[in-house]
Protein backbone atom coordinates (compact mmCIF):
# COMPACT_ATOMS: atom_id res chain seq x y z
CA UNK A 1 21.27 11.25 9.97
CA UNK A 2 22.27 8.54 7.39
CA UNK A 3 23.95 5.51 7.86
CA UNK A 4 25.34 3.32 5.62
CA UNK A 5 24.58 -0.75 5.57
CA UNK A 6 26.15 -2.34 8.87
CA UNK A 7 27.87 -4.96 9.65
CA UNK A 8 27.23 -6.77 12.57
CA UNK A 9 30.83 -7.29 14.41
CA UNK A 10 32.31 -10.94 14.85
CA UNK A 11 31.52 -10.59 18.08
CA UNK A 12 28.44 -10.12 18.56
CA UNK A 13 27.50 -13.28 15.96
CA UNK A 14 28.94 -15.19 18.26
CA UNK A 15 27.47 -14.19 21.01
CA UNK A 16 24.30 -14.49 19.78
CA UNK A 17 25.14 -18.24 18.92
CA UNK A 18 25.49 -18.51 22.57
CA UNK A 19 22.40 -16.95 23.47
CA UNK A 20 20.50 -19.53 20.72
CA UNK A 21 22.40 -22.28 22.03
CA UNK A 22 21.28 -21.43 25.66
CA UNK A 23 17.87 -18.92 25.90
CA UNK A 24 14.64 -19.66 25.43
CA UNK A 25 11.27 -18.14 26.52
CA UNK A 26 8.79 -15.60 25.16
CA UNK A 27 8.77 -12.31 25.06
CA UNK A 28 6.91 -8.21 24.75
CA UNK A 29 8.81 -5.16 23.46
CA UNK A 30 9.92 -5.11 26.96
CA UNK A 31 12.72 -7.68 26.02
CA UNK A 32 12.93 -11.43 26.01
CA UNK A 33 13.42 -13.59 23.00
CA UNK A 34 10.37 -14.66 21.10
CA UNK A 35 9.11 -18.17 20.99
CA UNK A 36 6.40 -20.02 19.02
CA UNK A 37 5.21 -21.79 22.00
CA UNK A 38 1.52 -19.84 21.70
CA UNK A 39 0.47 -20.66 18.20
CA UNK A 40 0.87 -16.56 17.52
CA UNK A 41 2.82 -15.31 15.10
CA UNK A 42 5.90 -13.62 15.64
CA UNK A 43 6.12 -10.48 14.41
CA UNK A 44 9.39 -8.67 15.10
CA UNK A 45 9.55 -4.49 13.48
CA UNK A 46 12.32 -2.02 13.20
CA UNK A 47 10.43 0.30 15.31
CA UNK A 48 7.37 0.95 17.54
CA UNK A 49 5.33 2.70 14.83
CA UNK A 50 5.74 -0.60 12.43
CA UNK A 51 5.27 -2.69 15.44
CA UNK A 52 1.98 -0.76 16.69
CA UNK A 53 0.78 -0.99 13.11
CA UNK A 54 1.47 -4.93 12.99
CA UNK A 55 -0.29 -5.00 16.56
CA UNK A 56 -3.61 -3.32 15.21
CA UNK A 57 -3.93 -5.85 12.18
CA UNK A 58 -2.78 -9.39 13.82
CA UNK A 59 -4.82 -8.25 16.97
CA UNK A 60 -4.81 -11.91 19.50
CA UNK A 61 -2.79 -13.82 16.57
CA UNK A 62 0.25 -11.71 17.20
CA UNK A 63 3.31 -11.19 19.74
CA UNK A 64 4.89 -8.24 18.49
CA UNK A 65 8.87 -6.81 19.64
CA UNK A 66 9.67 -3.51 18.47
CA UNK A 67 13.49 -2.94 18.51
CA UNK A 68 13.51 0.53 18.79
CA UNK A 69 10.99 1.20 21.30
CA UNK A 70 11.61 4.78 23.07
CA UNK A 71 12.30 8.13 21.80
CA UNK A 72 16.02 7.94 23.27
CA UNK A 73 16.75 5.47 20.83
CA UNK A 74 18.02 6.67 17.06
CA UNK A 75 17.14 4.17 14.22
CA UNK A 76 19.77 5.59 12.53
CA UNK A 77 22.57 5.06 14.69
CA UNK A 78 21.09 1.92 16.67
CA UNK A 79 23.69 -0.58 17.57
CA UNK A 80 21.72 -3.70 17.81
CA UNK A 81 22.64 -6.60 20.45
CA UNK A 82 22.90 -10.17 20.80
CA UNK A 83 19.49 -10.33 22.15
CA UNK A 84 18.17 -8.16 18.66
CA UNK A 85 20.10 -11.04 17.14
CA UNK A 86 17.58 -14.11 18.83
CA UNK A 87 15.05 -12.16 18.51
CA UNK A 88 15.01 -11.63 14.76
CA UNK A 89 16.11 -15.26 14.30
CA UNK A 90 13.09 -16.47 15.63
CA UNK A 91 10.62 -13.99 13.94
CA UNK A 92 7.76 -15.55 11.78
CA UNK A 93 7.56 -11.90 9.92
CA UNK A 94 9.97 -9.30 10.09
CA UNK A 95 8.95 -5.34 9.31
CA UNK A 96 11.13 -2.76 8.39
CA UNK A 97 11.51 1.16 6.49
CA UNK A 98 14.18 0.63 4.60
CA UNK A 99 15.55 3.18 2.61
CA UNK A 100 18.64 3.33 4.86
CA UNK A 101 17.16 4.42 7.83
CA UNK A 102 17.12 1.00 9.79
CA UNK A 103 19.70 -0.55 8.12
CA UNK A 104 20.91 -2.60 11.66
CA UNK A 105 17.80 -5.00 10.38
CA UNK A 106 18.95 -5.74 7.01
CA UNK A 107 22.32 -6.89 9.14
CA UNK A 108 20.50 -8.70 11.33
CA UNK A 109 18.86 -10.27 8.96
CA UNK A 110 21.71 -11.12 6.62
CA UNK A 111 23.87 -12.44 10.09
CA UNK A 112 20.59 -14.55 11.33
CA UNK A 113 20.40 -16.61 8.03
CA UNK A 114 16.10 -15.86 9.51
CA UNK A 115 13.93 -16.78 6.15
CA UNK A 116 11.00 -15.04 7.33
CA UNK A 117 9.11 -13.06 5.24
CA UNK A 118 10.10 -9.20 5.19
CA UNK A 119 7.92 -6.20 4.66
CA UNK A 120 10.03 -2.93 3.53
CA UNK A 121 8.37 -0.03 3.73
CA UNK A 122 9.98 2.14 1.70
CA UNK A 123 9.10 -0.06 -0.89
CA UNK A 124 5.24 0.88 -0.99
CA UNK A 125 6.06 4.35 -1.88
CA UNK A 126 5.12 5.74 -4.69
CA UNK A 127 8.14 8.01 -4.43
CA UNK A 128 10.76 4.93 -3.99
CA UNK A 129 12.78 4.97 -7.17
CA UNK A 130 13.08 1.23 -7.27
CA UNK A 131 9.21 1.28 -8.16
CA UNK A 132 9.73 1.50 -12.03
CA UNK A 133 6.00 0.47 -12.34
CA UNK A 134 4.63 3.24 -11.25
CA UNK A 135 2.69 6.04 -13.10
CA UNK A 136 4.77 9.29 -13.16
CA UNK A 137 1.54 10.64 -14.72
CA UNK A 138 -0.45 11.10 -11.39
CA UNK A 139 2.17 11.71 -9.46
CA UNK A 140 2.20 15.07 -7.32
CA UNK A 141 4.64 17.82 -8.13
CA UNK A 142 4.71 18.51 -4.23
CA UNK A 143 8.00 16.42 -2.86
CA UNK A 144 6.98 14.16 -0.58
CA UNK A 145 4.27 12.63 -1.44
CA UNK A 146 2.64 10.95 -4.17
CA UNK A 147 -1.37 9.87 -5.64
CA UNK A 148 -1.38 6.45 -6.21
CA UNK A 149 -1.49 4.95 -9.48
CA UNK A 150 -3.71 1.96 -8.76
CA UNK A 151 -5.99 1.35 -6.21
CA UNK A 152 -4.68 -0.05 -2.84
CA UNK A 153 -5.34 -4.03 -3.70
CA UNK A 154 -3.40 -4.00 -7.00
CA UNK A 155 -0.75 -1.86 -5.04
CA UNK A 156 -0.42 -4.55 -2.54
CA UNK A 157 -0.33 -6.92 -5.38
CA UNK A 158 2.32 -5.34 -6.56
CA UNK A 159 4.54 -5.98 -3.26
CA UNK A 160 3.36 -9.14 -2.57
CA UNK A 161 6.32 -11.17 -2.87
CA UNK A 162 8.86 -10.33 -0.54
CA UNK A 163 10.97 -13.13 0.27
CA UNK A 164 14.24 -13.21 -1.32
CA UNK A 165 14.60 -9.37 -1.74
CA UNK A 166 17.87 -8.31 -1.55
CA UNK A 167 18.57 -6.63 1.93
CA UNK A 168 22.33 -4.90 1.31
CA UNK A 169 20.10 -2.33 -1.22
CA UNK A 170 18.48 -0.82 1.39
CA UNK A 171 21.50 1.71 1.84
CA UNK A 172 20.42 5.94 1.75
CA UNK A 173 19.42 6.95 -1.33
CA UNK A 174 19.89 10.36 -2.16
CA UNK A 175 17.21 12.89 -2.52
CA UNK A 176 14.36 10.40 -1.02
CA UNK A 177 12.59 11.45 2.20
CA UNK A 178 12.81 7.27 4.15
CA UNK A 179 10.66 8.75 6.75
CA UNK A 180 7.42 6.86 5.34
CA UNK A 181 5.45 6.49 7.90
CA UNK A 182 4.62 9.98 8.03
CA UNK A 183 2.64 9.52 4.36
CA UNK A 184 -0.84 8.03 5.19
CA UNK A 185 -1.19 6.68 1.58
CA UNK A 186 2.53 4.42 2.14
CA UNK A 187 0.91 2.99 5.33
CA UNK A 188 -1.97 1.59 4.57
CA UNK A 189 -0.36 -0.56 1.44
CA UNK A 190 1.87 -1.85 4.50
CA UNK A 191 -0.87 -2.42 6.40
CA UNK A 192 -2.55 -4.46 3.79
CA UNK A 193 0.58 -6.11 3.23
CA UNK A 194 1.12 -7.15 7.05
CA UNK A 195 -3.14 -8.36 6.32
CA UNK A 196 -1.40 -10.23 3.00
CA UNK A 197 1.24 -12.12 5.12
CA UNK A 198 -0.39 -12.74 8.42
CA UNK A 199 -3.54 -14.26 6.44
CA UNK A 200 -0.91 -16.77 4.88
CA UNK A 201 0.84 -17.54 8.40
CA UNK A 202 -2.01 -17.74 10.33
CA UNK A 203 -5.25 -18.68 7.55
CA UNK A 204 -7.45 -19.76 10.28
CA UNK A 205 -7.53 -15.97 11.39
CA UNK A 206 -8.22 -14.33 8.63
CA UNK A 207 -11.80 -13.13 8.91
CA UNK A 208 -10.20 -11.03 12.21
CA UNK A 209 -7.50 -10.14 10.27
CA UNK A 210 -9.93 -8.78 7.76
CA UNK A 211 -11.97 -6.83 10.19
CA UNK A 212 -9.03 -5.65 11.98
CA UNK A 213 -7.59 -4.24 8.95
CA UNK A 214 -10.72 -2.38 7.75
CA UNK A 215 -10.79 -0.82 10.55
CA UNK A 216 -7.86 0.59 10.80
CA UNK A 217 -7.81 1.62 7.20
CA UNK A 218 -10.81 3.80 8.36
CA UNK A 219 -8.83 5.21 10.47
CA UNK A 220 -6.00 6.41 8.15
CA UNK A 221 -9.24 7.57 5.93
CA UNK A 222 -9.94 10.07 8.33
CA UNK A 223 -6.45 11.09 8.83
CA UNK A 224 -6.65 12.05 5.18
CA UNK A 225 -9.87 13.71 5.24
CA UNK A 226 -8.28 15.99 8.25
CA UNK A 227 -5.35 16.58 5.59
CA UNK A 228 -7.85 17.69 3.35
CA UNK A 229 -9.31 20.01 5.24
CA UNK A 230 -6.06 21.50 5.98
CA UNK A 231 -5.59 21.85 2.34
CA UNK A 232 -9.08 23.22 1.58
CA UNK A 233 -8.21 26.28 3.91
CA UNK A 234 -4.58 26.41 3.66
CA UNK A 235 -3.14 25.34 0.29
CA UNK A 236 0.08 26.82 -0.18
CA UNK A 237 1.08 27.94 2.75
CA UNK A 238 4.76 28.05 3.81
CA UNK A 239 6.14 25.72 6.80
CA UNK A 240 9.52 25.24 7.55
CA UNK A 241 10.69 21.65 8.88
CA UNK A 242 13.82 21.73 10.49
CA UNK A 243 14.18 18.41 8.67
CA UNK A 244 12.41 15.80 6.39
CA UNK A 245 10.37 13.63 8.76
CA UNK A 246 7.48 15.57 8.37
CA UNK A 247 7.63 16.13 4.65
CA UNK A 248 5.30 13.89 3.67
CA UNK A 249 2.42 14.70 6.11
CA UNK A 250 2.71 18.61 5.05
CA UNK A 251 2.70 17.52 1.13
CA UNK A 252 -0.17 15.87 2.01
CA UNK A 253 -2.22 18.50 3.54
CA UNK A 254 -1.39 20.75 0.55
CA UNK A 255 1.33 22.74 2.23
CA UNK A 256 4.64 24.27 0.83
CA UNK A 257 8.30 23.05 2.24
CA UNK A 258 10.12 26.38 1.95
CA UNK A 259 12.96 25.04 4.12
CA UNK A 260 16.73 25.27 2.26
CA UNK A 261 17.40 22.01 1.49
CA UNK A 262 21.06 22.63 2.76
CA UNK A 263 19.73 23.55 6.19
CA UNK A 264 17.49 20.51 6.36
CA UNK A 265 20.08 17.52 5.20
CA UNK A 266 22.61 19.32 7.44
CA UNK A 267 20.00 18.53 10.61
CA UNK A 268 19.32 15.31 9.49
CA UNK A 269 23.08 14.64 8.86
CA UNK A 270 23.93 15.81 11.80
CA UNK A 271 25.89 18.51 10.97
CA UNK A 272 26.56 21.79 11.38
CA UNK A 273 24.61 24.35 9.05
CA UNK A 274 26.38 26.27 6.91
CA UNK A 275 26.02 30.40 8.21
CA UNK A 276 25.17 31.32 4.73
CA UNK A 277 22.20 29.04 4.85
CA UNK A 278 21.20 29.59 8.77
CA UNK A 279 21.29 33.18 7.57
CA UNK A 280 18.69 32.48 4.21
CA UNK A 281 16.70 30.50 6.94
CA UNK A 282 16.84 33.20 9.83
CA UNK A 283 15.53 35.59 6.72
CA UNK A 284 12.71 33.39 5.43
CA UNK A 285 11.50 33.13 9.18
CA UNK A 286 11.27 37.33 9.13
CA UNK A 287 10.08 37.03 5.98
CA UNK A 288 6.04 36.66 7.13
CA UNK A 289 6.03 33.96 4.58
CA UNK A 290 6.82 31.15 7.39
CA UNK A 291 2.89 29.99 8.97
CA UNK A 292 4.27 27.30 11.21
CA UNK A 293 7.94 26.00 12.24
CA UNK A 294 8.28 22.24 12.88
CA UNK A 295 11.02 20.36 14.46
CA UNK A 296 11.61 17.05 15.29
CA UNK A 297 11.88 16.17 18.52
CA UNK A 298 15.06 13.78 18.22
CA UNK A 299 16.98 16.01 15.94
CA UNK A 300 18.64 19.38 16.37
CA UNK A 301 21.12 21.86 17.54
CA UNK A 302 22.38 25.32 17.88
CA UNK A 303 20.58 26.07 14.33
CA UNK A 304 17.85 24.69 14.68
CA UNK A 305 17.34 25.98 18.37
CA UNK A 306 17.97 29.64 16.96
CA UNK A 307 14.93 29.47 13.68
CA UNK A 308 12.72 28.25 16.37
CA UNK A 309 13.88 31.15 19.34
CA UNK A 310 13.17 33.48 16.53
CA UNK A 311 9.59 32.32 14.93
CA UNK A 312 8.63 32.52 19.04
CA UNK A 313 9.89 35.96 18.82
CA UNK A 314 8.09 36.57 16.16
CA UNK A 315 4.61 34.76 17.36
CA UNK A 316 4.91 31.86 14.41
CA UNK A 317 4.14 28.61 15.97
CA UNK A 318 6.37 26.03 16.73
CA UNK A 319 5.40 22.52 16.54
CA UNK A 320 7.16 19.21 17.04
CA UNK A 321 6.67 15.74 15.37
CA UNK A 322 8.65 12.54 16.32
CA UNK A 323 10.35 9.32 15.00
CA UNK A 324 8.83 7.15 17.21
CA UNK A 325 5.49 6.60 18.62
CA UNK A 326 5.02 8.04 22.06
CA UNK A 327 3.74 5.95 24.87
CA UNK A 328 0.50 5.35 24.96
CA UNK A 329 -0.44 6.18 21.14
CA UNK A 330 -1.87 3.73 18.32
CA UNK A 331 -0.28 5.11 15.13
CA UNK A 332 -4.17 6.66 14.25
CA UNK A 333 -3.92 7.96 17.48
CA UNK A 334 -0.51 9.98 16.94
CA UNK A 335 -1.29 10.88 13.38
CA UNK A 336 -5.01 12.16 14.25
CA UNK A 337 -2.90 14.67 17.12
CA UNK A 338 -0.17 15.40 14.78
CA UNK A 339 -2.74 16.60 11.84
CA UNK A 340 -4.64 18.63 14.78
CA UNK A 341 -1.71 20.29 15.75
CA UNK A 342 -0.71 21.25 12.48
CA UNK A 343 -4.32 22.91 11.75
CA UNK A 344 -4.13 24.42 15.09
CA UNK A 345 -0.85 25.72 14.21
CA UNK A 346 -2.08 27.37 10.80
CA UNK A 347 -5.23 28.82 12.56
CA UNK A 348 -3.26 31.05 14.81
C-alpha cells in the first residue's frame, strides 16, 4: 500500500482558509482545531501510535490530535480535510513516519506554510538509507532491523535539527520496511527526540519531561528483553508475515522472514498475488518449516485469507498485528501484548 507524495486539491486550501478565517477553539483527537489558549504545547502526529508516544513524554504540558485515530482509517490512502488543514497549521510540533507512508502530512505541511518543528520517524532508523552516517559495521544481516551504532544520546544528536527538512522526499522508497514503529530501538530515539523538542518549547517542564521519558524508555527496555527471550529459545525460526509491518519486531526477536517477497509487496500494494507465488507460499506453509503465520489486521484478501485457512488446517498459529494502536493501549502496552503473543505463538 504505497502512495506517492499528495497534493492537497485547490479546494480544499481554500477551504481551510475559511475555516482559519472563521474557527477557533481547542481540541482532543476527537476533533476540534487546536489552540494555544492553555500554555500546552500542541502536538499534532500522523497517527495514534506517534500521538500516544508524544502523550507519554509531554504528560500535563501537552494537547495531543492524532489524525489517523481508528483502525478503519489507512495512512496510506488517508484523504486529509480542511479541518486536518487548521489543525496542523496551528501545531507547536508536528510528528510523522515518513518514508511514504503518511505522506498527506508532508502536504499538509507544505499547503499550511506551519514552521513548526517536525519529527520524521523514518529518519531514526538505522535502516533509512538517507542515514549515510551510520555504521554498516554493526548492522544486522536480519532485514528489518538494525544495532545501533552509537548510543541513544549521540543518536538523538544526530537528528536534532529538524526544521527545514525537506518534506516532498518523504515519497516510498523501495526495498525499506516504513513501518517503524514496530522496531523498539527506532522508537525510543523518537521518543528522546519528542524529550529534545518539547524541553525547548516548554523549558520550564523539563525535569517532568525527563522523568516521563525515562520511564517510558524502561518500558521499551523490557519490550526488548521479552524479544530476547524469544530469541534465546527460538532463534531462527520461520514466520511468515502476510506483509512487512511486523518485520521489524520478528528481526528483533531473532526470527526468520521466510515470506516471498512477491507475495508480501503484492499485500501491501494491494494487489493481487501472483498464483505462482500463492502457490510457493501455500507450499512453504506445508512445508513444517512455517512456526507462526501473522497478518495484519488492515491488510488482506483472497491470498492472504487462503495461507492463513491453511496454517489453521494445519494447527500453525495465526496471529495478527495492527497499524494503529487499539483503544485503550499505551504503545508499551500494545508492544508488551504483541511480543506475548508472538512467544505464545512459538510455544505451541
Amino acid at each position: 500500500m504505497t502512495r506517492n507524495r499528495l497534493l492537497l486539491p485547490a479546494a480544499l486550501v481554500a477551504a481551510s482558509a475559511l475555516a482559519l478565517a472563521g474557527c477557533a477553539g481547542t481540541t482532543d483527537a476527537a476533533g476540534t482545531a487546536p489552540s494555544n489558549d492553555d500554555g500546552r504545547v500542541q502536538i499534532v502526529a500522523s497517527t495514534n501510535v506517534y500521538g500516544q508516544i508524544a502523550e507519554a513524554i509531554g504528560g500535563d504540558l501537552v494537547d495531543v490530535t492524532s489524525i489517523i485515530a481508528s483502525a478503519s482509517q489507512d495512512p496510506h490512502s488517508y484523504e486529509p480535510s480542511a479541518q486536518d488543514q487548521l489543525i496542523v497549521s496551528r501545531a507547536d510540533l508536528l510528528i510523522e513516519n515518513g518514508g511514504g507512508y503518511d505522506a498527506f502530512v508532508d502536504a499538509l505541511i507544505e499547503s499550511s506554510g506551519v514552521d513548526a518543528p517536525v519529527i520524521t520517524a523514518v529518519e531514526y532508523s538505522h535502516d533509512w538509507p538517507e542515514n549515510a552516517g551510520h555504521d554498516d559495521a554493526e548492522t544486522s544481516e536480519t532485514e528489518g532491523t538494525e544495532t545501533p551504532a552509537a548510543d541513544t544520546d549521540d543518536h538523538a544528536d544526530d537528528h536534532a535539527d529538524e526544521e527545514g527538512h525537506d518534506h516532498a522526499g518523504h515519497d516510498h522508497v523501495e526495498g525499506f520496511n516504513e513501518h517503524v514503529w514496530y522496531d523498539p530501538h527506532t522508537v525510543e530515539y523518537v521518543a528522546e527526540a519528542i524529550a529534545d523538542e518539547l524541553t525547548t518549547l516548554r523549558p520550564d517542564g523539563a525535569d517532568a519531561i525527563s522523568a516521563n521519558l525515562t520511564a517510558f524508555t524502561e518500558g521499551v527496555a523490557g519490550i526488548e528483553d521479552a524479544l530476547a527471550q524469544i530469541e534465546a529459545s527460538d532463534a531462527g525460526a520461520g514466520v511468515f508475515v502476510t506483509e512487512p509491518v511486523p518485520g521489524y519486531l520478528v528481526a528483533a526477536a531473532g526470527l526468520s522472514v521466510v515470506t516471498p517477497e512477491a507475495f508480501s509487496e503484492a499485500v501491501e500494494e494491494g494487489q493481487d498475488v501472483p498464483p505462482a507465488t500463492l502457490l510457493e507460499a501455500l507450499d512453504l506453509v506445508a512445508s513444517g518449516d512455517v512456526r507462526v503465520v501473522i497478518t495484519n489486521t488492515q491488510t488482506g484478501g483472497a491470498e492472504t485469507t487462503q495461507v492463513v485457512d491453511d496454517a489453521d488446517g494445519r494447527g500453525i498459529p495465526v496471529i495478527q498485528f495492527a497499524e494503529t494502536l487499539p483503544e485503550g493501549q499505551t504503545y508499551i502496552s500494545w508492544m508488551d501484548e504483541n511480543v506475548a503473543a508472538l512467544a505464545d505463538a512459538l510455544a505451541r
